[in-house]
Each structure stands twice: as C-alpha cells, then as structure tokens.
Protein backbone atom coordinates (compact mmCIF):
# COMPACT_ATOMS: atom_id res chain seq x y z
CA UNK A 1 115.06 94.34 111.65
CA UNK A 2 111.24 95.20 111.19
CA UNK A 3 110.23 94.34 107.57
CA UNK A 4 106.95 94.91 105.67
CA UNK A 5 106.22 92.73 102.39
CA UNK A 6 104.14 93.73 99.32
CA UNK A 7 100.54 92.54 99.52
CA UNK A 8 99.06 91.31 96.74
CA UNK A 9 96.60 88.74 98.21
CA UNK A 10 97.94 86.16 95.95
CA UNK A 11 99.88 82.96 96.20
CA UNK A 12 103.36 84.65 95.61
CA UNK A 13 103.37 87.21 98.25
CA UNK A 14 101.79 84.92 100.89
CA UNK A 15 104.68 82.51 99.96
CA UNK A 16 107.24 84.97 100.18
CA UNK A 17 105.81 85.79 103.79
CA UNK A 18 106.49 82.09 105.05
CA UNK A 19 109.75 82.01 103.37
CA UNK A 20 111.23 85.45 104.61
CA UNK A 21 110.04 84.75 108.45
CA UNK A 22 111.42 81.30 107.45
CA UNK A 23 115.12 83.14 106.93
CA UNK A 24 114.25 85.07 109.96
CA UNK A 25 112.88 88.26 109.03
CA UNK A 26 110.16 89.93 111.40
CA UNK A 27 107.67 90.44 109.02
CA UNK A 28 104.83 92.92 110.78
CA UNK A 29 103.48 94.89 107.94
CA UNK A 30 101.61 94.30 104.92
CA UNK A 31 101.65 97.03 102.09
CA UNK A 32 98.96 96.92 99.42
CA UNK A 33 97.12 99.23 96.47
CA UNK A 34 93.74 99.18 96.78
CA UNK A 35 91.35 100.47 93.96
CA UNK A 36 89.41 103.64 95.50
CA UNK A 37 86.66 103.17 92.62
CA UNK A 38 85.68 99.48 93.51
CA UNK A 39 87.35 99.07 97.10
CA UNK A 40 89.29 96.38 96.00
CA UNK A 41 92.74 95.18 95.64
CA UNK A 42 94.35 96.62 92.46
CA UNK A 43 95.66 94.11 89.98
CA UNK A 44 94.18 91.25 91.19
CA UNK A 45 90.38 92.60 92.19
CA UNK A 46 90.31 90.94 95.55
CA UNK A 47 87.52 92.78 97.97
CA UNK A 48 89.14 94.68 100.65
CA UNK A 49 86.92 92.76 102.79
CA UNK A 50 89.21 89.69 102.15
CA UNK A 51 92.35 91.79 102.31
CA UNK A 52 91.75 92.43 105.73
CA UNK A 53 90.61 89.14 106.51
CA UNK A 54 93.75 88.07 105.55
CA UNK A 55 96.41 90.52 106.85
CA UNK A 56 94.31 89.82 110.23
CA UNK A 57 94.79 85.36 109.80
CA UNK A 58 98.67 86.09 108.68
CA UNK A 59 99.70 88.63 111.94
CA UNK A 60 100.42 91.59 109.69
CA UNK A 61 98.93 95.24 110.14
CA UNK A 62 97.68 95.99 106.78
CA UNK A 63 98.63 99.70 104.99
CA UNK A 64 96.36 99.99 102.26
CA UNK A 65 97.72 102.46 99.96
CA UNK A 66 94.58 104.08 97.69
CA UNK A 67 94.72 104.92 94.17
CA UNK A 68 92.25 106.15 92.03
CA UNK A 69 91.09 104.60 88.89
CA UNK A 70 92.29 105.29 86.08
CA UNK A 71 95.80 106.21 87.40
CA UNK A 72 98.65 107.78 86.04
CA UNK A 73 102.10 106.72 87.13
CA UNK A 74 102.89 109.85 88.57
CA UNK A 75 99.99 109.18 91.33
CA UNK A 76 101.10 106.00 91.96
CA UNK A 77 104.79 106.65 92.51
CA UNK A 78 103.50 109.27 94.69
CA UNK A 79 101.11 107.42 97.15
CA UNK A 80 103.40 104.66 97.23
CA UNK A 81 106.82 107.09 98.14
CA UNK A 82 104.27 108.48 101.38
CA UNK A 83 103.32 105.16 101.74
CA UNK A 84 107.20 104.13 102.07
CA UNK A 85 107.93 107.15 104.18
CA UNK A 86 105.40 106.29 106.55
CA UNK A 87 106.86 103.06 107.09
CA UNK A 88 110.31 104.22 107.23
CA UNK A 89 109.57 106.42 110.24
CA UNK A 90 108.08 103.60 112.48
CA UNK A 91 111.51 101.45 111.76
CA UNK A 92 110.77 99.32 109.21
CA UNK A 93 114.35 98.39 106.74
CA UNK A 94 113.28 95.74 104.81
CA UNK A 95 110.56 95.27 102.02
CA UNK A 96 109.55 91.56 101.46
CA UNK A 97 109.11 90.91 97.57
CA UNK A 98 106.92 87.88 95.83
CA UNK A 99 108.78 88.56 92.42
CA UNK A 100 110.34 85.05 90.66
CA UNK A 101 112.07 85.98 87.34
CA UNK A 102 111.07 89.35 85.76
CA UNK A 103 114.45 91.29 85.88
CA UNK A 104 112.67 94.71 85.22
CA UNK A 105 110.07 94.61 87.37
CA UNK A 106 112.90 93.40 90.18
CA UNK A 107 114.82 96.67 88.74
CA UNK A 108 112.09 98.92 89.50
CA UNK A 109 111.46 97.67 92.81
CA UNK A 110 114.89 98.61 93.93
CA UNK A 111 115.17 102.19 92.21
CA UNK A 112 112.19 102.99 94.24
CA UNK A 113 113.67 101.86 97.05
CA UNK A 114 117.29 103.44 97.01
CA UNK A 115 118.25 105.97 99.15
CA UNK A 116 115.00 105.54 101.52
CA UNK A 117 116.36 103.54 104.33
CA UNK A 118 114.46 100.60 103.19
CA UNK A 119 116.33 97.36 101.48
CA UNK A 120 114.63 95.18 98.77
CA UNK A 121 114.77 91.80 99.64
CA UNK A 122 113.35 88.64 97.81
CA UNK A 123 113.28 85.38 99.32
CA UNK A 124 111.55 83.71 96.14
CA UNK A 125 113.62 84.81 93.40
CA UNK A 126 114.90 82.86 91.25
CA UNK A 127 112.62 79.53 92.41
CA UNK A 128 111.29 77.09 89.57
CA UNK A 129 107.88 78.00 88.89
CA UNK A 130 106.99 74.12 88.07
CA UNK A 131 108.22 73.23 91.75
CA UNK A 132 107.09 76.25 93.62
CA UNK A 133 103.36 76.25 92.21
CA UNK A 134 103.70 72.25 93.03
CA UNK A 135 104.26 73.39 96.75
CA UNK A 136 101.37 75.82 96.62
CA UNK A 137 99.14 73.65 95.32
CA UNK A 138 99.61 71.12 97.96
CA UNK A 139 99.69 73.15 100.92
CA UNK A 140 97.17 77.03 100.05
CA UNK A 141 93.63 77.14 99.15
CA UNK A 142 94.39 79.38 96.01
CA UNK A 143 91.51 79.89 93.64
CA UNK A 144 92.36 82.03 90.33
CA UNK A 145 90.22 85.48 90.63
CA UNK A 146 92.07 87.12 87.74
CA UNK A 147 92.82 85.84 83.89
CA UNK A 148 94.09 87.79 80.70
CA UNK A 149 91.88 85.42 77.85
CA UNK A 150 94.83 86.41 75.34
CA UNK A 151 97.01 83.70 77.39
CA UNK A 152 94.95 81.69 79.46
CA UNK A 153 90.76 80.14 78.65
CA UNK A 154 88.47 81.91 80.53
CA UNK A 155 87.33 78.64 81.72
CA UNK A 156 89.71 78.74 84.55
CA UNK A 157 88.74 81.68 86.47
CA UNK A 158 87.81 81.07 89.66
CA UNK A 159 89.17 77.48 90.07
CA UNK A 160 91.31 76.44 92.83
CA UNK A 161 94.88 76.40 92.17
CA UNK A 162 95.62 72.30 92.22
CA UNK A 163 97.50 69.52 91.29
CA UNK A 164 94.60 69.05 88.94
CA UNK A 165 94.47 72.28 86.54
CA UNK A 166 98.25 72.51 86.87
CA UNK A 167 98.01 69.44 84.50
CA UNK A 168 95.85 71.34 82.80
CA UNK A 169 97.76 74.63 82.00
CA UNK A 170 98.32 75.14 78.30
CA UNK A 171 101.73 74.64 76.74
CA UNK A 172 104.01 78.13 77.71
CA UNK A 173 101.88 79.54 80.58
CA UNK A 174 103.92 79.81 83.31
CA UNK A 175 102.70 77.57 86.11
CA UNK A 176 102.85 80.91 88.49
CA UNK A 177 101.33 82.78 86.36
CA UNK A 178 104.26 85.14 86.08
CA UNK A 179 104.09 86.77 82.65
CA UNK A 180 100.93 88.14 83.59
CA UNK A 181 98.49 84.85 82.77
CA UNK A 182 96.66 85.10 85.95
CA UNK A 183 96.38 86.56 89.44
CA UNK A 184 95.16 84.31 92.51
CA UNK A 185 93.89 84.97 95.79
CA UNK A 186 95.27 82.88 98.88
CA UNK A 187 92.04 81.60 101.28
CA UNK A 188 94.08 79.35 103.55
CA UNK A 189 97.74 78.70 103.92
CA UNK A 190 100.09 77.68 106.46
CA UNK A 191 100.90 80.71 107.69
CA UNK A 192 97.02 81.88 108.15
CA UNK A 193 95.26 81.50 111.94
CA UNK A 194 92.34 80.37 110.15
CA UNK A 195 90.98 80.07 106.82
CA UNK A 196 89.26 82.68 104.90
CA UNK A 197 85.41 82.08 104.82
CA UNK A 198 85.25 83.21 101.34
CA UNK A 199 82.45 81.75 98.61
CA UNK A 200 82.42 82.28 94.67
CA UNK A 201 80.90 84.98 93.25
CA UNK A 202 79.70 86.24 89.96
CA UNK A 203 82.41 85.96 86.96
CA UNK A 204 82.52 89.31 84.67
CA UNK A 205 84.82 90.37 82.02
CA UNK A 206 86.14 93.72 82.04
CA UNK A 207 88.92 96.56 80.26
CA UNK A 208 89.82 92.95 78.69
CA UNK A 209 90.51 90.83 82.00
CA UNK A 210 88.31 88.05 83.23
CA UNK A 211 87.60 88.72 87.30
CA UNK A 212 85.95 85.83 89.20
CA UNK A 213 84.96 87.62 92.31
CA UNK A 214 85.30 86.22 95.98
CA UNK A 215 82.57 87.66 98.84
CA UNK A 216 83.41 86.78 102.57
C-alpha cells in the first residue's frame, strides 16, 4: 500500500520514516505545513529550503500544505482535509505518524482521518524516549532549532542533539522533547542520500519561542 508520513523535519518523523519502511511500508510522500508568512516549516521554523533538501536526500515527494499566519483552526483543518483528499486520489492508504505518548494528540490524528480512505499508523508509539533519543543521537545529525524557555535554557538552541547535552537535559524534560520542550531539525540520517549542507544561523526569540535558524 502507498503511504505518506507527516513531515515535520525533525528527529521523530525522520525516525518514524526508517522504522515504517523498516515494517515494510512504501513510504513515497511527505506531508508538511509550511508558514506562508516566513516560508518556513510551521512549528518547528525550518526554511523550506531545507525541507526540500530533505524530502529530496530521503526519496519522498514533498506536499507542502500552506497556512497563513496567524491561523485559525478552521483553516487548518481545511487545507489539511484538501491536502488529504489530494493524496487519497493518487492511492495513498496509509499516513506514517512520529507521535510517542500523547494520547490526544494520537486521538486527533485518527478523527481526522476516519472515514477518508486513509489509516493512521504509528510505528514509534509507545517507544522509551530515554532509548529512542539514545539511538538518534548516535546515528542523525539533529541540531535543536526550536525551544519553549519556560521548560528548557535557551542555551541549548541550536546544539546538536548528542550523547553530550542528553546528559545535560534538566530533570523532567523529556529526552524527545515530547511535551513540547523543543523541536529539532534532522541534517543527516541513515535514511538520507546525502547530508544536508546546512550552517547555523542567527538565534532570535519570538511570540515566546527561542528559533535558532538553519540556512543551506
């Protein structure tokens, strides 16, 4: 069956990728929100520029779903119901999730999937954070592009996700970042045809989120 898996850019969803071909499922499609304002990826703030670079380096087409900024729910439920449509009617049945533990957010994902043709499916649920950001850090180039400062020091934006600041995390962040702590982006990972020729850019806080940017 064709599948398509939600693209975040980050460590979770490139994960998911290696584990769901892993199980067998012909992944061919990445989906992702982009920011219209700041042509970037929404959520985590990775330049489109990278995006692409990676959807090319993992063998996915990329869908890049727009939204504007600010956006109501309404708009997103919207773009993202044409969005499924779309893939529906060139055969795609499965959607490829990065999601580990938050049961509402796992809820969600499958009410807005009923009834469309398309089945949720989630090869990392589930997984120990501790062990699977272990394996990540071993075996990606991850570098932290997005922080909230209420739960994590701003120090850490922008640092490659290693053995090193996992060590470093403060007591009840979740080594995944899962709760929301921080978003990465992936620049190399075992599923990628070549690394991502990305360099560290300026670090700016904004609408209370810390953004270390990333320029190819």
């Amino acid at each position: 069956m064709s599948a398509a898996i939600g693209w975040s850019s980050g460590k979770d969803a490139c994960m998911a990728l290696i584990r769901a071909r892993a199980e067998g499922h012909e992944v061919s499609v990445a989906l992702t929100t982009t920011n219209e304002a700041f042509d970037r990826v929404a959520m985590h703030g990775t330049r489109t520029a990278i995006l692409r670079a990676q959807a090319s380096a993992a063998g996915l087409e990329l869908l890049e779903v727009p939204l504007p900024w600010p956006c109501t729910n309404e708009v997103y439920e919207a773009r993202m119901g044409e969005a499924i449509k779309a893939l529906r009617a060139r055969g795609v049945s499965e959607m490829i999730f990065g999601d580990l533990f938050l049961e509402d957010v796992r809820d969600y994902r499958i009410a807005q999937l009923e009834g469309t043709g398309i089945s949720p499916v989630f090869p990392l649920w589930g997984s120990d954070t501790t062990a699977l950001a272990a394996e990540i850090a071993d075996t990606f180039d991850t570098r932290i592009v997005t922080l909230d400062p209420s739960k994590l020091p701003e120090h850490f934006a922008g640092r490659r996700l290693n053995a090193a600041l996992l060590a470093e995390l403060p007591e009840g962040v979740d080594p995944c970042g899962e709760n929301g702590e921080f978003h990465t982006c992936v620049l190399n990972a075992p599923c990628f045809s070549a690394p991502i020729p990305a360099r560290q850019g300026e670090t700016v806080t904004r609408d209370g989120f810390v953004y270390a940017d990333l320029t190819l």
